[in-house]
Structures are given as structure tokens and as C-alpha cells.
N, C-alpha and C. Protein backbone atom coordinates (compact mmCIF):
# COMPACT_ATOMS: atom_id res chain seq x y z
N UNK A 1 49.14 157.40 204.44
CA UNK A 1 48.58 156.07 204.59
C UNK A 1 48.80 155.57 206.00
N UNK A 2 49.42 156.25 206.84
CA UNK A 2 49.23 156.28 208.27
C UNK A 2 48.64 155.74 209.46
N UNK A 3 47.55 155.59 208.97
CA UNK A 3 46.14 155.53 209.58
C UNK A 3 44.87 155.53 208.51
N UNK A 4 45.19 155.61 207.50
CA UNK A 4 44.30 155.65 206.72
C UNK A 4 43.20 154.20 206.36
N UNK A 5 42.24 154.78 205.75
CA UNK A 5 41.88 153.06 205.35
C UNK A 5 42.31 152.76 204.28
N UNK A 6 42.59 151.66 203.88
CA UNK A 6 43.36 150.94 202.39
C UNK A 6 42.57 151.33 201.24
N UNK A 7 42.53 151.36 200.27
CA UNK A 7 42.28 151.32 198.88
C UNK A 7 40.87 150.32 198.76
N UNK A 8 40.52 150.07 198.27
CA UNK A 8 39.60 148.92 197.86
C UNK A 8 40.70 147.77 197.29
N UNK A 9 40.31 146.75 197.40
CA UNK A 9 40.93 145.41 196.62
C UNK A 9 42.19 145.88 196.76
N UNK A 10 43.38 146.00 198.12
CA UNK A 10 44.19 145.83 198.29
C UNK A 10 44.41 145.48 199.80
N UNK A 11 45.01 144.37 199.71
CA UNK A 11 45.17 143.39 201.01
C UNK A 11 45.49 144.24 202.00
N UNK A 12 45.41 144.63 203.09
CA UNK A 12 45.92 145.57 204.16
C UNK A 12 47.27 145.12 204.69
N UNK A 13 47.53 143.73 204.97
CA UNK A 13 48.61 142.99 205.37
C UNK A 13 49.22 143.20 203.84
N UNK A 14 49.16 143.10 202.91
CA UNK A 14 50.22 143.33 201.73
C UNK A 14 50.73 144.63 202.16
N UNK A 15 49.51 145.98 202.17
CA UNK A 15 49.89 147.02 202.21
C UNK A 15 50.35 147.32 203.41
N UNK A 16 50.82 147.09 204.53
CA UNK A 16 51.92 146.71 205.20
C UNK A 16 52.71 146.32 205.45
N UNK A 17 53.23 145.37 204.65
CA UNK A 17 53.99 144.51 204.63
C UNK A 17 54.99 145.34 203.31
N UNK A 18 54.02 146.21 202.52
CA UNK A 18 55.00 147.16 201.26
C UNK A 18 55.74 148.14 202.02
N UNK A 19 54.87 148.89 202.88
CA UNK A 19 55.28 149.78 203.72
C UNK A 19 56.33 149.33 204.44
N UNK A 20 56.38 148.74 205.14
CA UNK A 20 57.56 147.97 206.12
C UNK A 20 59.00 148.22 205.15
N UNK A 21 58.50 147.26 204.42
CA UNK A 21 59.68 147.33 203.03
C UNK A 21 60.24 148.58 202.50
N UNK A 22 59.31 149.49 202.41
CA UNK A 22 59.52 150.71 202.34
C UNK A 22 60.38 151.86 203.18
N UNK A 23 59.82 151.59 204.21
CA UNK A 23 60.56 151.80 205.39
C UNK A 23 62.40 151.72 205.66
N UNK A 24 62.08 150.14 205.54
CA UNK A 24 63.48 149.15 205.60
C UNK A 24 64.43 150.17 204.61
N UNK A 25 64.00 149.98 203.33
CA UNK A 25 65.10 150.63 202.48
C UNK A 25 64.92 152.27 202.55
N UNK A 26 64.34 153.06 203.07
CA UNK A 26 64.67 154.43 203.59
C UNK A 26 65.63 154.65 204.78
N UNK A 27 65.60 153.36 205.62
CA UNK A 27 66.37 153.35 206.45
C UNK A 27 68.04 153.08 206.25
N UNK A 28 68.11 152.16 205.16
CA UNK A 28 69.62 151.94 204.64
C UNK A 28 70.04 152.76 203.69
N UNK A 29 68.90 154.22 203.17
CA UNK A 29 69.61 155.50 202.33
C UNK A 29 69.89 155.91 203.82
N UNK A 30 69.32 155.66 204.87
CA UNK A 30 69.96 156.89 206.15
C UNK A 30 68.75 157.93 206.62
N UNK A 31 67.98 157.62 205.71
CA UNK A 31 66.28 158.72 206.02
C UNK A 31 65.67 158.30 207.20
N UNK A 32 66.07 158.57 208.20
CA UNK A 32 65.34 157.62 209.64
C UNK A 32 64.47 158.68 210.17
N UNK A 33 64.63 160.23 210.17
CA UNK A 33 63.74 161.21 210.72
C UNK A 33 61.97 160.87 210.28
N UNK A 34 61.43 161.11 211.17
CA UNK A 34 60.23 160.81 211.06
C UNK A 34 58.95 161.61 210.24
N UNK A 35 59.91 162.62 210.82
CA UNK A 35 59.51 163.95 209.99
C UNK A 35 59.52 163.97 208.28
N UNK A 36 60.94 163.28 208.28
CA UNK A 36 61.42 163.32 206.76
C UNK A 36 60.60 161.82 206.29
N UNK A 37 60.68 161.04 206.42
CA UNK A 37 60.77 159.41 205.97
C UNK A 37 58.91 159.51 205.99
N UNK A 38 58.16 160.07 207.23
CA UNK A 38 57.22 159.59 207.13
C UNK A 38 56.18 160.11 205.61
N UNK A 39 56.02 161.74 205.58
CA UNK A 39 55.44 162.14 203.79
C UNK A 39 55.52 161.67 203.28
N UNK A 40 56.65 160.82 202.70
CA UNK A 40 57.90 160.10 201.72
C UNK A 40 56.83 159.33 201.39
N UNK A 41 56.96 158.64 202.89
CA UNK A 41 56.20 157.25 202.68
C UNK A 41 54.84 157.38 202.39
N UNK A 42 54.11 158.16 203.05
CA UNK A 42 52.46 158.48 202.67
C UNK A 42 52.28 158.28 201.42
N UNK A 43 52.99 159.56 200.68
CA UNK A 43 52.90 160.36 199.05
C UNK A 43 52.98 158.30 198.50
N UNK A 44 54.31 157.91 198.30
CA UNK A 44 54.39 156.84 197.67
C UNK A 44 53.54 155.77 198.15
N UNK A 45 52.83 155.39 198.70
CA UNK A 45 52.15 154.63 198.69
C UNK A 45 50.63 154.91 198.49
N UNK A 46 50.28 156.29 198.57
CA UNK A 46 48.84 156.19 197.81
C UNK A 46 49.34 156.40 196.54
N UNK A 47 50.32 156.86 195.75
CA UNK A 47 50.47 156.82 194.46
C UNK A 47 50.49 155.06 194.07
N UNK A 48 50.83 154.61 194.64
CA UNK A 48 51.36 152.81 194.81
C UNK A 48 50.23 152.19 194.53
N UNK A 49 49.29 152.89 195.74
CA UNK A 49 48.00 152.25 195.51
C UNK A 49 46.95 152.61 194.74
N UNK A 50 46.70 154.03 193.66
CA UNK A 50 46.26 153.92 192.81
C UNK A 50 46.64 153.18 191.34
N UNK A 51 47.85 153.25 191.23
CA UNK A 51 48.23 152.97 190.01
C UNK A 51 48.89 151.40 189.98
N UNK A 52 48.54 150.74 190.65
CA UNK A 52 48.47 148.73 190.76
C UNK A 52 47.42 148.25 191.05
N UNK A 53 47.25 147.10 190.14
CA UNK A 53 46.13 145.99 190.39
C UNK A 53 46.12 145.95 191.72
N UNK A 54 44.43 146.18 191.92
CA UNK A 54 43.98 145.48 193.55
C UNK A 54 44.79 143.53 193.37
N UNK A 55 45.12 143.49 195.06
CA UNK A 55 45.10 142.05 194.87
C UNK A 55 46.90 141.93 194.60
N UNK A 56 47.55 142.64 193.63
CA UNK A 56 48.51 142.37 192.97
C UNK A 56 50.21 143.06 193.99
N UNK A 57 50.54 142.10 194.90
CA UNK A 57 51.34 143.03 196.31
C UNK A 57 52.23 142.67 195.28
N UNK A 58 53.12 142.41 194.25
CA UNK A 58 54.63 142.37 193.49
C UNK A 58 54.15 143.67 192.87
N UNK A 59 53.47 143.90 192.09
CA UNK A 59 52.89 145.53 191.32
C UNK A 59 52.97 146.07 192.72
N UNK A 60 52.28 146.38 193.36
CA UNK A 60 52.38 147.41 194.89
C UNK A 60 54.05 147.63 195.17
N UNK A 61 54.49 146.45 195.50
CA UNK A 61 55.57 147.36 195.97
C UNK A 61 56.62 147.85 194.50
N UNK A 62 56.66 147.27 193.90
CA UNK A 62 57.37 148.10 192.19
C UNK A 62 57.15 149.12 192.12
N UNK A 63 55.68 149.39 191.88
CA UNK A 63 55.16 150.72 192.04
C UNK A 63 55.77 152.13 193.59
N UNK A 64 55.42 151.35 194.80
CA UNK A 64 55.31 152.06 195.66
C UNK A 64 57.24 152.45 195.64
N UNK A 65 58.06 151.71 195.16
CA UNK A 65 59.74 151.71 195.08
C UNK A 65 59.85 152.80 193.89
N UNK A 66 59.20 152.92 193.15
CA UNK A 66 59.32 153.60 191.89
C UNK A 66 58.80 155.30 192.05
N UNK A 67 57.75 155.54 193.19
CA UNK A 67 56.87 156.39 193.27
C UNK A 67 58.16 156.95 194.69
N UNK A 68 58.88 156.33 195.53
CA UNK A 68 59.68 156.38 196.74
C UNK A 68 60.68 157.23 195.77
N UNK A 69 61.19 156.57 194.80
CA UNK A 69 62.35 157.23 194.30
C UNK A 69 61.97 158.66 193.54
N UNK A 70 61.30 158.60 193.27
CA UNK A 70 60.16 160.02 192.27
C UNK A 70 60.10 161.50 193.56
N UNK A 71 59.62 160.47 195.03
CA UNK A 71 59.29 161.51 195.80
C UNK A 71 60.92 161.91 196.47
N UNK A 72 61.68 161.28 196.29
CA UNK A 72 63.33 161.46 196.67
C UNK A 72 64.03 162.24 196.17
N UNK A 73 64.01 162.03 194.75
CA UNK A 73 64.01 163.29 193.16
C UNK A 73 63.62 164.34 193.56
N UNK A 74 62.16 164.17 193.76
CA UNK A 74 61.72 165.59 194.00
C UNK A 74 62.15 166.30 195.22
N UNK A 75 62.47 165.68 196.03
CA UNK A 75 62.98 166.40 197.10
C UNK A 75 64.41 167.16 197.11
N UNK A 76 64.98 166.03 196.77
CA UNK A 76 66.47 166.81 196.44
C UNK A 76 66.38 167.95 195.46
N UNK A 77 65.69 167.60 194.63
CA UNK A 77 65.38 169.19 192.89
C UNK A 77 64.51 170.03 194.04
N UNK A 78 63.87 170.32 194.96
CA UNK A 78 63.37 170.90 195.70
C UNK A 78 64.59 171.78 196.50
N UNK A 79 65.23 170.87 197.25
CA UNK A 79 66.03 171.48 198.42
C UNK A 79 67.56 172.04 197.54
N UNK A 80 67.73 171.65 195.94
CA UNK A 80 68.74 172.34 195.72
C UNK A 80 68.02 173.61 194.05
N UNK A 81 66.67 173.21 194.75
CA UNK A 81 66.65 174.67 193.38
C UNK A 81 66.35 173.80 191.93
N UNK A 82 66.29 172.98 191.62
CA UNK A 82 66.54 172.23 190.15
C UNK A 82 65.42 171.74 189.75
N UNK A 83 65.12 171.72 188.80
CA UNK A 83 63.88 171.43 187.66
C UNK A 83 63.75 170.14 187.81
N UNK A 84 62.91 169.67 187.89
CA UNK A 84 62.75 167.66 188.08
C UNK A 84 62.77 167.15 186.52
N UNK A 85 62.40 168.08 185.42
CA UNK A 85 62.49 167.60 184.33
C UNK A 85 63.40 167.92 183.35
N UNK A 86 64.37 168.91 183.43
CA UNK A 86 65.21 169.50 182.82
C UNK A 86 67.20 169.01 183.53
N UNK A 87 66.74 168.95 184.82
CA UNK A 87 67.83 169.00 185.46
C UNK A 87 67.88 167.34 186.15
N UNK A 88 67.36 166.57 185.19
CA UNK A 88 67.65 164.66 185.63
C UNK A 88 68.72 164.38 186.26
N UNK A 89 69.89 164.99 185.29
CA UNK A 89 71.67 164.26 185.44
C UNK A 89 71.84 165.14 186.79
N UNK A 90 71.91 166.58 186.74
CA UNK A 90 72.46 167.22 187.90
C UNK A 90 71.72 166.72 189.34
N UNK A 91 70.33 166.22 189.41
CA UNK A 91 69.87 165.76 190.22
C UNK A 91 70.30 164.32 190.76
N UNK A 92 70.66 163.03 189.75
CA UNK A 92 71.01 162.08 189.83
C UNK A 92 72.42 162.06 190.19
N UNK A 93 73.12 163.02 189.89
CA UNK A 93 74.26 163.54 190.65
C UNK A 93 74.57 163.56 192.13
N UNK A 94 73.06 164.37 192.71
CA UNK A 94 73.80 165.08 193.39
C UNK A 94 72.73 163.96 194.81
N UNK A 95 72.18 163.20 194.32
CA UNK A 95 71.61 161.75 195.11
C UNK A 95 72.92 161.12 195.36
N UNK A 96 73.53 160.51 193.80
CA UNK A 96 74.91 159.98 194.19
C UNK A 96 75.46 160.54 195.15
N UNK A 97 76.31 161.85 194.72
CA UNK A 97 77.34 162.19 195.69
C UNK A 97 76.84 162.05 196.79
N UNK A 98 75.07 162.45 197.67
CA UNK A 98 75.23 162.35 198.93
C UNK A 98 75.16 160.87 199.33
N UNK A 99 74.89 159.69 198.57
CA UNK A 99 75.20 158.47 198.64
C UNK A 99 76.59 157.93 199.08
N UNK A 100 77.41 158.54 198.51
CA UNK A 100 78.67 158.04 198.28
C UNK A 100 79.72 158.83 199.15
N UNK A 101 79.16 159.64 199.90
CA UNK A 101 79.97 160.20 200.25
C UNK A 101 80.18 159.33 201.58
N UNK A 102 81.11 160.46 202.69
CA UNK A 102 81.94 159.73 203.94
C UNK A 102 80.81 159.59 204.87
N UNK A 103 79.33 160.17 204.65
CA UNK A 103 78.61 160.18 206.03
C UNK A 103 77.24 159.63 204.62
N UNK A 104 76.74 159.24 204.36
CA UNK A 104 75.84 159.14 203.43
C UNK A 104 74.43 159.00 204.08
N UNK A 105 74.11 158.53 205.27
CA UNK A 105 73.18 158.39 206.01
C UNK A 105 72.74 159.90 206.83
N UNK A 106 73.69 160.95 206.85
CA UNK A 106 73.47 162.31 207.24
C UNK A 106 73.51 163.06 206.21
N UNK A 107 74.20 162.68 204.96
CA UNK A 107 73.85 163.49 203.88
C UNK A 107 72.78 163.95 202.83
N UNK A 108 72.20 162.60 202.73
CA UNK A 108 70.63 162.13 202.15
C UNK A 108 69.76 162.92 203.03
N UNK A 109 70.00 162.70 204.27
CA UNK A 109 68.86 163.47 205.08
C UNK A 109 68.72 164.72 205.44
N UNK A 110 70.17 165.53 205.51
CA UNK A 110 70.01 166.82 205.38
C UNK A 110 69.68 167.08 203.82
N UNK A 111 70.01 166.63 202.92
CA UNK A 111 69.67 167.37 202.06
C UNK A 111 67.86 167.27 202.00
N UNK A 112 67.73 166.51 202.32
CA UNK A 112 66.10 165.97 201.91
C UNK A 112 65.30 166.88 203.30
N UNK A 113 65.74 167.28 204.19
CA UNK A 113 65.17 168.05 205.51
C UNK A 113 65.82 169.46 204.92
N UNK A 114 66.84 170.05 203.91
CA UNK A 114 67.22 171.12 203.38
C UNK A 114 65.89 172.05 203.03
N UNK A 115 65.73 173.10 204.17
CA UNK A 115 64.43 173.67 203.59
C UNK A 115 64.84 175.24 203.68
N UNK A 116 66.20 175.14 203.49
CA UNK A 116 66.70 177.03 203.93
C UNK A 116 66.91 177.19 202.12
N UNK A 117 67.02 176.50 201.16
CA UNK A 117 67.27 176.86 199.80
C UNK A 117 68.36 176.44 199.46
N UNK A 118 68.62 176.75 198.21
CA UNK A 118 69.59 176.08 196.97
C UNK A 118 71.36 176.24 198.19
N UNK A 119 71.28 177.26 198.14
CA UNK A 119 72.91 178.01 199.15
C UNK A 119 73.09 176.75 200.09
N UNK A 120 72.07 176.56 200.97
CA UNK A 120 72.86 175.43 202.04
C UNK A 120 72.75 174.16 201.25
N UNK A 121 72.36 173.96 200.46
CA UNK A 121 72.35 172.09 200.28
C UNK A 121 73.39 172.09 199.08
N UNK A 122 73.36 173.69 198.14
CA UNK A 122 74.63 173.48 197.11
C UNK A 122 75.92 172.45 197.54
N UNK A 123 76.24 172.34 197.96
CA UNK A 123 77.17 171.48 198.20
C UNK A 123 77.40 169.84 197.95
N UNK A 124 75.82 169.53 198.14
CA UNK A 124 75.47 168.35 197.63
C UNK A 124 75.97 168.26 195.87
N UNK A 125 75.69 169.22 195.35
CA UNK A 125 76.14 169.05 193.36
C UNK A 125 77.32 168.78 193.41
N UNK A 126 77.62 167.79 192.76
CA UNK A 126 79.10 167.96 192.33
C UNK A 126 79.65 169.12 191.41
N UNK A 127 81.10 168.61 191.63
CA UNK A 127 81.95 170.03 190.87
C UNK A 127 82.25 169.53 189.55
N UNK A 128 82.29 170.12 188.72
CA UNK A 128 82.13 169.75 187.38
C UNK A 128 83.53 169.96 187.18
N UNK A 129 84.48 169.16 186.26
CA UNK A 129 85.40 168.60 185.76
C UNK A 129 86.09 169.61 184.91
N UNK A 130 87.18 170.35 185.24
CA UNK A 130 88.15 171.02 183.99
C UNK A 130 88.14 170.38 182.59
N UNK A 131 88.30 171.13 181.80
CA UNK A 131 88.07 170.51 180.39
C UNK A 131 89.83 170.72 180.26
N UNK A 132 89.70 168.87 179.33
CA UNK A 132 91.00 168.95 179.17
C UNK A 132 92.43 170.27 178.31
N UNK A 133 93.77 169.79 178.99
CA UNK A 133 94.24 170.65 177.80
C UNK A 133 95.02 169.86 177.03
N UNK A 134 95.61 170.52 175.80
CA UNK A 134 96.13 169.59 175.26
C UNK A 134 97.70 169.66 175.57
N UNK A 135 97.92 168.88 175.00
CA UNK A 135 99.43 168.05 175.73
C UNK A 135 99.95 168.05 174.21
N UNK A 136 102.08 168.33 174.70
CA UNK A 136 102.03 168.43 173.47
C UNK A 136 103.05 166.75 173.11
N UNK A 137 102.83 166.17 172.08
CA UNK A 137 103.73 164.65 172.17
C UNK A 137 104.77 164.41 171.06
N UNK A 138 105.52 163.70 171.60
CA UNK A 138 106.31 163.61 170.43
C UNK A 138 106.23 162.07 169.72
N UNK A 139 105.92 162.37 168.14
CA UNK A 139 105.63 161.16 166.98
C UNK A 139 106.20 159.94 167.90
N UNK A 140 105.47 159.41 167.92
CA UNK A 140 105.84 157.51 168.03
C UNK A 140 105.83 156.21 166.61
N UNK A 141 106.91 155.67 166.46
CA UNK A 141 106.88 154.66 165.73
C UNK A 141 105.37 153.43 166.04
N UNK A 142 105.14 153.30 164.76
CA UNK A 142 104.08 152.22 165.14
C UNK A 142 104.23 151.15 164.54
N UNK A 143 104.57 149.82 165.28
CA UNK A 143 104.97 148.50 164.56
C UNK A 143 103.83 147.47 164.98
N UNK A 144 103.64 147.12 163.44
CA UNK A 144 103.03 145.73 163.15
C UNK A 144 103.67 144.49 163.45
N UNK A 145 102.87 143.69 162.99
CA UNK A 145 103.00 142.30 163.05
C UNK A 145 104.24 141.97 162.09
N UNK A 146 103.96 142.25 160.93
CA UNK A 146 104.54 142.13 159.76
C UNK A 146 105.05 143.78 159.40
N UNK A 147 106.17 143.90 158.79
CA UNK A 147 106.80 144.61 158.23
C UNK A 147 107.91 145.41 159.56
N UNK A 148 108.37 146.53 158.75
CA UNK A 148 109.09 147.74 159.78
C UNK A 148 108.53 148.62 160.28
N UNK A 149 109.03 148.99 161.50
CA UNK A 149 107.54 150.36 161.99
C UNK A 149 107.84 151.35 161.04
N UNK A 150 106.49 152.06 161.67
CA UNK A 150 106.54 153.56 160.24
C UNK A 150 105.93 154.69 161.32
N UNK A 151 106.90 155.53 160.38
CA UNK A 151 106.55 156.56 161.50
C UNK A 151 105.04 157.44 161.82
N UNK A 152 104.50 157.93 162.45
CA UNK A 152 103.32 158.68 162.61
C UNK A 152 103.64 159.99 162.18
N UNK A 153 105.00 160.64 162.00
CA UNK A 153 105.12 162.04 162.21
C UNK A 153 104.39 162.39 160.31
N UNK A 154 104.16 163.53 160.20
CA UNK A 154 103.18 164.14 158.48
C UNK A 154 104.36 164.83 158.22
């Protein structure tokens, strides 16, 4: 949407003014490459702009925020190997972790510019959690309100 011409029955100043917006919050995940941020933005906003009322810039940008996060998904399930429909959680994962981590503005973006395969961006997944063991305890008295405690032990 670049240079493109607008849609029919959608304001051009709206649809700039979505874009901008669009922009803005790619910029505070850390996606500033131009390379990276700009497709992003294309893809989601002609999706934006088929699927909202002409006329209707609150639908435009919902849409175009909704279609941003879809093309973000797909990028990351892209650059780490993962199914966009099977693999939701491990994907929503692994957005978090590069969110949250110590550099989050270089992490989002390498992974999303990750075009060598699953091996270099693996790192982005989190590590999945030891399953507990059990512990062994000794019976505790349990006291009420009313009466004497009683013991737990069988």
C-alpha cells in the first residue's frame, strides 16, 4: 500500500493516518528495519482494507492491528519452522519470550528477518519446564475452629 491507490470508499487520510499508527506500534515491538516493517505493513493493510466498511477508519485500523498481528505469527511460525495452526501456544511463546526478554527490540526483529531456518532463531522457544518430582512429607495435624486437631496420617 506504498504507493498504491486506496481501495474505493476508503478515506486516503484515514488510510494514512491507520498506517502511521501502524507503523508507531511496530516501532515500540522494535521492528524499525524497513525491509522487515515495510511487507508487514503492505500485507496488513490491504487485508485491512478489504475486509472493513468503506468510510469506517475505527473498523480499518481493528482490522489492519488484527491482520499486523496474523502477519507477525506468521512470521515468527515461518522463521522458527512451526505450523500457524497447530503450533498457536509454542508460537505465542516464543513472540513473548522475544518480547520480554533483555533486548526485545533486537529480538522481535531478528527473529522476524530470521531467514537461515528453524536452528538460528530456535532459541527464541522457550525451554519447557521439568516435570515435577515428588517430595516425600511428613503427616501434619489439621486444626479447626472447633474441636482438637486430627491427624492426616491413614
Amino acid at each position: 500500500m506504498s504507493g498504491a491507490e486506496p481501495a474505493a470508499g476508503h478515506d486516503p487520510a484515514a488510510l494514512h493516518q491507520v498506517r502511521s499508527r501502524l507503523q508507531a506500534y511496530l516501532g515500540k515491538l522494535g521492528v524499525t528495519a524497513e525491509d522487515i516493517a515495510a511487507p508487514l505493513l503492505d500485507e496488513s493493510m490491504r487485508r485491512a482494507e478489504r475486509r472493513s466498511a468503506p468510510g469506517d477508519a475505527d473498523e480499518l485500523l481493528r482490522r489492519a492491528l488484527e491482520e499486523l498481528q496474523r502477519r507477525i505469527d506468521s512470521a515468527v511460525a515461518k522463521a522458527l519452522d512451526l505450523n500457524t495452526v497447530t503450533d498457536t501456544n509454542r508460537i505465542a511463546a516464543a513472540r513473548a519470550r522475544a518480547l520480554l526478554s533483555r533486548s526485545p527490540r533486537q529480538q522481535l526483529q531478528s527473529l522476524l528477518k530470521s531467514a537461515t531456518g528453524p536452528s538460528a532463531a530456535a532459541p527464541a522457544l522457550p525451554f519447557a519446564t521439568p516435570p515435577e518430582e515428588r517430595l516425600s512429607m511428613h503427616p501434619e495435624p489439621i486444626a479447626f475452629f472447633f474441636g482438637p486437631p486430627t491427624s492426616t496420617a491413614h
